[in-house]
C-alpha atoms as a PDB file:
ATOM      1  CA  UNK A   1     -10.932  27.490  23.053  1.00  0.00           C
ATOM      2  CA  UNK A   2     -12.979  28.083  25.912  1.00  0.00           C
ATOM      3  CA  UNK A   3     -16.830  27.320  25.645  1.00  0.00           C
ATOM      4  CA  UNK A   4     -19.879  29.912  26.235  1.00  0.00           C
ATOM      5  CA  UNK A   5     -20.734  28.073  29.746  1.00  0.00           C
ATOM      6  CA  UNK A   6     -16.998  28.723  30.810  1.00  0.00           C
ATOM      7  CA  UNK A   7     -17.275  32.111  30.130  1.00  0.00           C
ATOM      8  CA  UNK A   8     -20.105  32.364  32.267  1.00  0.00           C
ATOM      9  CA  UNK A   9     -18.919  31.119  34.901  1.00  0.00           C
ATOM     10  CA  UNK A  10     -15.633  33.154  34.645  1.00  0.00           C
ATOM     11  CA  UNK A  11     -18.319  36.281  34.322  1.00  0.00           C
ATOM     12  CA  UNK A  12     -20.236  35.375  37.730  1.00  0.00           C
ATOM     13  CA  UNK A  13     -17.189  34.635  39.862  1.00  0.00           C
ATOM     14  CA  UNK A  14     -16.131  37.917  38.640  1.00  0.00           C
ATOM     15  CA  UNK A  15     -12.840  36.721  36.439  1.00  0.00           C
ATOM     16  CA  UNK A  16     -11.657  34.033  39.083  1.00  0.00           C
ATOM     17  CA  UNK A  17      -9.825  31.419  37.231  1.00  0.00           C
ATOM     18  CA  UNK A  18     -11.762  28.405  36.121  1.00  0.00           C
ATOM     19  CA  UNK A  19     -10.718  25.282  37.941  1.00  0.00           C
ATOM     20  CA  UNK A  20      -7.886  23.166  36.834  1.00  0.00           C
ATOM     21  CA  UNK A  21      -9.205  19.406  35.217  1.00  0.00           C
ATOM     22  CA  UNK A  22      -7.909  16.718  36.922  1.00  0.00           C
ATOM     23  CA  UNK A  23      -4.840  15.222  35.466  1.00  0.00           C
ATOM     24  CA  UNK A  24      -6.412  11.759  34.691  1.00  0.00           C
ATOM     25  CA  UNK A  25      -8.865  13.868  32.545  1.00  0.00           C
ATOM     26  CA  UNK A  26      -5.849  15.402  30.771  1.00  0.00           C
ATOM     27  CA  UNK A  27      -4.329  12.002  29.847  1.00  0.00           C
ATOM     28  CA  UNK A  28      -7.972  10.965  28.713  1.00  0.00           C
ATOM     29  CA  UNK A  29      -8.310  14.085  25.926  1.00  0.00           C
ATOM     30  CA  UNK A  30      -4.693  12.998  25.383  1.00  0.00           C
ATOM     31  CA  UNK A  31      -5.771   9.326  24.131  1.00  0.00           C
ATOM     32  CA  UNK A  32      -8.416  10.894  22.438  1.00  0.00           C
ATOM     33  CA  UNK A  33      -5.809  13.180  20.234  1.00  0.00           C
ATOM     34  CA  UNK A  34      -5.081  10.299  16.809  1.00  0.00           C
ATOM     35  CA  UNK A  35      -1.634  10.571  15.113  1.00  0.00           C
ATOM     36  CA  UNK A  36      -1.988  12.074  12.053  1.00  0.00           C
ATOM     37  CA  UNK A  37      -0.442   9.768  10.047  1.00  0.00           C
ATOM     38  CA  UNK A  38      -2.339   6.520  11.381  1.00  0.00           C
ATOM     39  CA  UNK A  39      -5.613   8.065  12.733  1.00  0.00           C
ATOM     40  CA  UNK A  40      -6.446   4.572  14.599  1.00  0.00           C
ATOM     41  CA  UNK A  41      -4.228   4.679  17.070  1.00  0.00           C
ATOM     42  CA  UNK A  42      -3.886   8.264  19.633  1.00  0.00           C
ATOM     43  CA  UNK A  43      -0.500  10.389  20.985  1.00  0.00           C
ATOM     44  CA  UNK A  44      -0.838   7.841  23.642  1.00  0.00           C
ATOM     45  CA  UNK A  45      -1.130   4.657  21.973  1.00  0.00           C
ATOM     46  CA  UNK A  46       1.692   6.025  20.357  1.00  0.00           C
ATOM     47  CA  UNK A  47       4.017   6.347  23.485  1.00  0.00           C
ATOM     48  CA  UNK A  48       5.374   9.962  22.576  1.00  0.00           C
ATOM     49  CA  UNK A  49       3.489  11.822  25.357  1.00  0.00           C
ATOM     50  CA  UNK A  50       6.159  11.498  27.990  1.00  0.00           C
ATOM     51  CA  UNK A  51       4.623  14.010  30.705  1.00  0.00           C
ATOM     52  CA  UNK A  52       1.622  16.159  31.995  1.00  0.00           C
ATOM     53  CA  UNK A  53       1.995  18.483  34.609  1.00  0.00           C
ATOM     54  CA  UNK A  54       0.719  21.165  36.337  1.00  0.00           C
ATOM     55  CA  UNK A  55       3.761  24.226  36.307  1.00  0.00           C
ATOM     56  CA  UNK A  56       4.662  25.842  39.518  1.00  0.00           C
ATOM     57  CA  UNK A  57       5.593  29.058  38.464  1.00  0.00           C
ATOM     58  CA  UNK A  58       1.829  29.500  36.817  1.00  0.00           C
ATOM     59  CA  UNK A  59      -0.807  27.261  38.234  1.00  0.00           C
ATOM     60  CA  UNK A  60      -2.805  27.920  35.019  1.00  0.00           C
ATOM     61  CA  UNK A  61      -0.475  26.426  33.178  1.00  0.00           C
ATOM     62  CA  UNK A  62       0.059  23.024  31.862  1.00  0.00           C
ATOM     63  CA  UNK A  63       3.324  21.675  30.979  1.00  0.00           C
ATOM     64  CA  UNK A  64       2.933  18.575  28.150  1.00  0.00           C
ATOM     65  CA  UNK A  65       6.133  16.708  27.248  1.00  0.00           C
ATOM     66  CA  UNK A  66       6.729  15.118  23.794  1.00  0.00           C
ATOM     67  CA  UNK A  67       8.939  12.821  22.489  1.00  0.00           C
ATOM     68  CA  UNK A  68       8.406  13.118  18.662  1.00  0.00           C
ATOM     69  CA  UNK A  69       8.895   9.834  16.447  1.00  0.00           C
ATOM     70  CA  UNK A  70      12.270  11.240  15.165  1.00  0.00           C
ATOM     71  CA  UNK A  71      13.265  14.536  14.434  1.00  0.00           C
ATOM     72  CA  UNK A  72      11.735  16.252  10.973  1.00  0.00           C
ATOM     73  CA  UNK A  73       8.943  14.119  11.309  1.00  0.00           C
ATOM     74  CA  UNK A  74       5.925  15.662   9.146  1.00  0.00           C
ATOM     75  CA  UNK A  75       3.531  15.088  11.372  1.00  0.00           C
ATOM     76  CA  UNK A  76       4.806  16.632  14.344  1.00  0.00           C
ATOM     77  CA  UNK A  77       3.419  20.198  14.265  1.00  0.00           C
ATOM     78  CA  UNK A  78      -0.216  18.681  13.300  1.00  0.00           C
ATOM     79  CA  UNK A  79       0.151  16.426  16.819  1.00  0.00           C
ATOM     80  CA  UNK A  80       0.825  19.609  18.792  1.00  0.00           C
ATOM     81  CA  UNK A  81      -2.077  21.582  16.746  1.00  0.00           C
ATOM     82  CA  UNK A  82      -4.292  18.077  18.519  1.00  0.00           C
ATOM     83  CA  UNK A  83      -2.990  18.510  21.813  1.00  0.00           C
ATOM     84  CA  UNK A  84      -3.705  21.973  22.099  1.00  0.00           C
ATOM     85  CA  UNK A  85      -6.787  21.377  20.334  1.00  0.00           C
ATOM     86  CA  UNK A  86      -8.154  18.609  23.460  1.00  0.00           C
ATOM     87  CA  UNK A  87      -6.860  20.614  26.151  1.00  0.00           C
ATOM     88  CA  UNK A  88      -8.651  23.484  24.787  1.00  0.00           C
ATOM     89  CA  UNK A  89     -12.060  21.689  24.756  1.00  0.00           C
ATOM     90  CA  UNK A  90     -10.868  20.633  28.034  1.00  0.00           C
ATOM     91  CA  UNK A  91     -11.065  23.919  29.287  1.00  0.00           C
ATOM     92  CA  UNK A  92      -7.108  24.171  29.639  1.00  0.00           C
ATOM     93  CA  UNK A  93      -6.084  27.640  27.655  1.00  0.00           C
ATOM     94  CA  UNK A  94      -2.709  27.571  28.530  1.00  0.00           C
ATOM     95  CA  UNK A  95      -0.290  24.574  26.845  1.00  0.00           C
ATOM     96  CA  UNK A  96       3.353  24.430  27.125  1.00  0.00           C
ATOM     97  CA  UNK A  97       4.430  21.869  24.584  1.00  0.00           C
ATOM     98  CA  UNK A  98       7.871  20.560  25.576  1.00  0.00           C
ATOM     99  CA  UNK A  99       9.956  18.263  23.824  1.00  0.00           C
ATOM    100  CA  UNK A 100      12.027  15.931  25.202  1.00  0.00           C
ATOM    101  CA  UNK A 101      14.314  14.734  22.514  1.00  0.00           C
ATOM    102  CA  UNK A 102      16.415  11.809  25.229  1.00  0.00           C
ATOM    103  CA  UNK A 103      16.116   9.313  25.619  1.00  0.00           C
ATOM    104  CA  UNK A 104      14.848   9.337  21.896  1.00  0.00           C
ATOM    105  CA  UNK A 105      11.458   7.510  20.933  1.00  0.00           C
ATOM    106  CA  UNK A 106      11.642   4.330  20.267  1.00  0.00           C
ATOM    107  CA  UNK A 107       8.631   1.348  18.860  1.00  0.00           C
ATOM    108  CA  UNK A 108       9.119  -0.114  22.324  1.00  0.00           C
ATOM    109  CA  UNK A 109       7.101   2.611  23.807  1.00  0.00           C
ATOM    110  CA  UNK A 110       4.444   1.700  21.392  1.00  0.00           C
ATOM    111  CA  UNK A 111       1.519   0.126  23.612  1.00  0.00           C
ATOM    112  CA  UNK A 112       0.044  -3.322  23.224  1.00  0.00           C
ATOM    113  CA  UNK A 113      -3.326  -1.712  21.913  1.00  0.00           C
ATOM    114  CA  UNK A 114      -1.640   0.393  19.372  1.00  0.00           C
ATOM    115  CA  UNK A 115      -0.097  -2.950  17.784  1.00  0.00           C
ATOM    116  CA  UNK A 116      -3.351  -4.701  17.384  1.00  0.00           C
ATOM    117  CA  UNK A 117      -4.765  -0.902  16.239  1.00  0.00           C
ATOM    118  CA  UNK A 118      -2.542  -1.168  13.602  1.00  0.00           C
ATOM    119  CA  UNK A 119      -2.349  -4.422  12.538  1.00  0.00           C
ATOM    120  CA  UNK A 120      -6.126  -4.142  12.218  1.00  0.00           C
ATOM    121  CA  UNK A 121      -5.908  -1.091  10.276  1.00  0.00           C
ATOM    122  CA  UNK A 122      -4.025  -2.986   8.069  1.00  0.00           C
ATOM    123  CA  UNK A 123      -0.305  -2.446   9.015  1.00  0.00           C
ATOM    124  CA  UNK A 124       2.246  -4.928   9.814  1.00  0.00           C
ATOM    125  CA  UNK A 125       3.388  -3.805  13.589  1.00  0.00           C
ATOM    126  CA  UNK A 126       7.014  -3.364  14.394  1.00  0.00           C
ATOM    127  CA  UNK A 127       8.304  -6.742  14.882  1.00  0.00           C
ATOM    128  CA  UNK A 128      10.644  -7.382  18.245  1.00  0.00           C
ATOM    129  CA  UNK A 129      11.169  -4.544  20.128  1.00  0.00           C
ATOM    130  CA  UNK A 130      13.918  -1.607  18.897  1.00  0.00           C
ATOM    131  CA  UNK A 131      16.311  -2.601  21.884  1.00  0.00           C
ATOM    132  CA  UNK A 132      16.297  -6.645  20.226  1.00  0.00           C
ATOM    133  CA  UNK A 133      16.972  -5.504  16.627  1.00  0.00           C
ATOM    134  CA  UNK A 134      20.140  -3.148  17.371  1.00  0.00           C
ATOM    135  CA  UNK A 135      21.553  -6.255  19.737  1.00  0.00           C
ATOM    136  CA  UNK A 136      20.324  -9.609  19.083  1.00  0.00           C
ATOM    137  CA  UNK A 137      19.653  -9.051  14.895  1.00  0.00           C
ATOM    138  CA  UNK A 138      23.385  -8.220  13.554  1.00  0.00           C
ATOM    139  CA  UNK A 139      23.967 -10.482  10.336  1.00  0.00           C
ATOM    140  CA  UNK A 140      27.000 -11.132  10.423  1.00  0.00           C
ATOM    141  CA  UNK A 141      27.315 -13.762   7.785  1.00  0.00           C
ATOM    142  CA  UNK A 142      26.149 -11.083   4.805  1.00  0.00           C
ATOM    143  CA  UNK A 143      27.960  -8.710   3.136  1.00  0.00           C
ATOM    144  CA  UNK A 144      28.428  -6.297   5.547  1.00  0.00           C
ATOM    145  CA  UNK A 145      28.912  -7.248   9.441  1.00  0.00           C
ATOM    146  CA  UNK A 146      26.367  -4.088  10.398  1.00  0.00           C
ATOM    147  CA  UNK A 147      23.390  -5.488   7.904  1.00  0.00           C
ATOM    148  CA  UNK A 148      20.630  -6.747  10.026  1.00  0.00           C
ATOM    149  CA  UNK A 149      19.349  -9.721   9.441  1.00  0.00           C
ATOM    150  CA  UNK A 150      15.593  -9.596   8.102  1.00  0.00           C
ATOM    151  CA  UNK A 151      12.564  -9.626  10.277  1.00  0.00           C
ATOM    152  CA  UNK A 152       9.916 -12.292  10.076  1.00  0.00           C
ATOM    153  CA  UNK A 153       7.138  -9.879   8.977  1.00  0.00           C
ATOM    154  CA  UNK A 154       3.583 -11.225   9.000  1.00  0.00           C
ATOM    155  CA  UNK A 155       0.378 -10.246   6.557  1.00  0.00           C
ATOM    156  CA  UNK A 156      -1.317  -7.939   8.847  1.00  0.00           C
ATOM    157  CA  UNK A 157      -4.228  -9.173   6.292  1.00  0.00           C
ATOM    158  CA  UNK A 158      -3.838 -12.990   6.400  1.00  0.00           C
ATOM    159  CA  UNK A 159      -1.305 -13.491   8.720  1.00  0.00           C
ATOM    160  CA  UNK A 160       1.031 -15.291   6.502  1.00  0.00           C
ATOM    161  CA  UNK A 161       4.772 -15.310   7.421  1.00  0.00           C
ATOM    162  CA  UNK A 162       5.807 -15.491   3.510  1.00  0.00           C
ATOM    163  CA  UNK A 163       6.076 -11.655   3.316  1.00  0.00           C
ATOM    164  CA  UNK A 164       8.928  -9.565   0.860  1.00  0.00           C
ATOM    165  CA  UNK A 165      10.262  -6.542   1.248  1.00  0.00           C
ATOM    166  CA  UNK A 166       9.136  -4.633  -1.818  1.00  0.00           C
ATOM    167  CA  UNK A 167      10.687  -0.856  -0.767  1.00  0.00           C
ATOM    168  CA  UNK A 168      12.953  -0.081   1.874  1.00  0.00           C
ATOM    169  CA  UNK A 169      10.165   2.998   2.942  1.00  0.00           C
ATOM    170  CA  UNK A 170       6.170   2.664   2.448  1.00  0.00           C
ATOM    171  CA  UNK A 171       3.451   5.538   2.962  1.00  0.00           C
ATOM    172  CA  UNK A 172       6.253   7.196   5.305  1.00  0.00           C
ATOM    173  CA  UNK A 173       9.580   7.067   6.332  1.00  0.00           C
ATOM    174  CA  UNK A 174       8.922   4.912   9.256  1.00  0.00           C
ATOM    175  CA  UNK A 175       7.206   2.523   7.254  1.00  0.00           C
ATOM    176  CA  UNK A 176       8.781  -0.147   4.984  1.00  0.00           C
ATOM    177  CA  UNK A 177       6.165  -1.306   2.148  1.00  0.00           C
ATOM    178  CA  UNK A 178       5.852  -5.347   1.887  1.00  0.00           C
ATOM    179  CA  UNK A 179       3.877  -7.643   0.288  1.00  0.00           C
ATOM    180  CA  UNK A 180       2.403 -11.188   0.948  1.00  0.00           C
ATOM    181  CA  UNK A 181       3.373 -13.537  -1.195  1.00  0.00           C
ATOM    182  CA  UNK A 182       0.117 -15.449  -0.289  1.00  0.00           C
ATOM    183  CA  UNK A 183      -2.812 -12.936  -0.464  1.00  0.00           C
ATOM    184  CA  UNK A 184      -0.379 -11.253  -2.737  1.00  0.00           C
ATOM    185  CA  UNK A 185      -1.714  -7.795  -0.968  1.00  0.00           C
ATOM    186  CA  UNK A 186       0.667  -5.096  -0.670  1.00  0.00           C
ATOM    187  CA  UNK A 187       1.025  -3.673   3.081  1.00  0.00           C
ATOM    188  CA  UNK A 188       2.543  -1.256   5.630  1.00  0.00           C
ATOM    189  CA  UNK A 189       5.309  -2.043   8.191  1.00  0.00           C
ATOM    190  CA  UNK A 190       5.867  -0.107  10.539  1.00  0.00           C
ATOM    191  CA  UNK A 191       9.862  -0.244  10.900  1.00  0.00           C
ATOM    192  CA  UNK A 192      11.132  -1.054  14.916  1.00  0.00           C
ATOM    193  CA  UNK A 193      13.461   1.778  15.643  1.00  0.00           C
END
């Protein structure tokens, strides 16, 4: 989308191209661009922008990595519909989404802010980090030597420890539902992986 005083400009330089934002303005419509699925925290927050870039071969161009949740998430399309969108205010016509699908997305990338976003939103953040829970978590003394042993996960609404696993997937895949056993309130987690 380019705006009416673009245009004009474009008009009196007689169709030179519009100057190119600066790349720390890119990554700030980028933060600005919410996930779909939890509108409280952005793209960024969410660690799956990987890359901005100017391309070489067309100056005009900007070249936005992606690394999406995991693949067939639902939400993925409507995340490049809000990137496109920003840059567009931005003055940036020209996207070129690219995904990068290794190394594969992972909770780590999640930021510090996004955690207390979504704690405060009223989801139970992914507890440990992804790389802990496929190495240091393996219960070995249950039924099966690949079960993981169950993470402490506390009442984003209390903060109570006493939480239980009530379905194995919440509001979305990546989401477990839980509830407190103390506020009795049900609640999001949002699984490490």
């Amino acid at each position: 989308m380019v705006t009416a005083v673009q245009q004009a400009i474009v008009g009196a330089t007689g169709g030179a191209t519009a100057p190119r934002p600066a790349l720390g303005a890119v990554w700030a419509a980028l933060d600005a661009v919410p996930d779909p699925e939890i509108p409280v925290i952005s793209v960024i927050e969410l660690g799956i922008v990987r890359a901005v870039e100017w391309s070489a071969a067309n100056p005009q161009t900007l070249i936005v990595s992606v690394t999406p949740t995991y693949s067939g998430c639902p939400a993925t399309e409507l995340i490049v519909d809000g990137i496109r969108e920003a840059l567009a205010a931005l003055g940036v016509a020209d996207v070129e989404i690219r995904f990068r699908l290794a190394p594969p997305w992972t909770t780590d990338w999640m930021s510090a802010e996004a955690r207390r976003k979504l704690r405060a939103y009223g989801i139970a953040p992914p507890a440990g980090g992804a790389a802990s829970a496929r190495v240091s978590r393996v219960d070995v003394a249950g039924i099966s030597p690949l079960r993981r042993a169950k993470d402490v996960v506390g009442c984003p609404r209390c903060g109570s420890a006493r939480t239980e696993l009530v379905a194995q997937f919440g509001s979305t895949a990546c989401k477990a539902l839980y509830r407190c056993v103390d506020c009795l309130e049900p609640f999001d987690y949002f699984k490490p992986h």
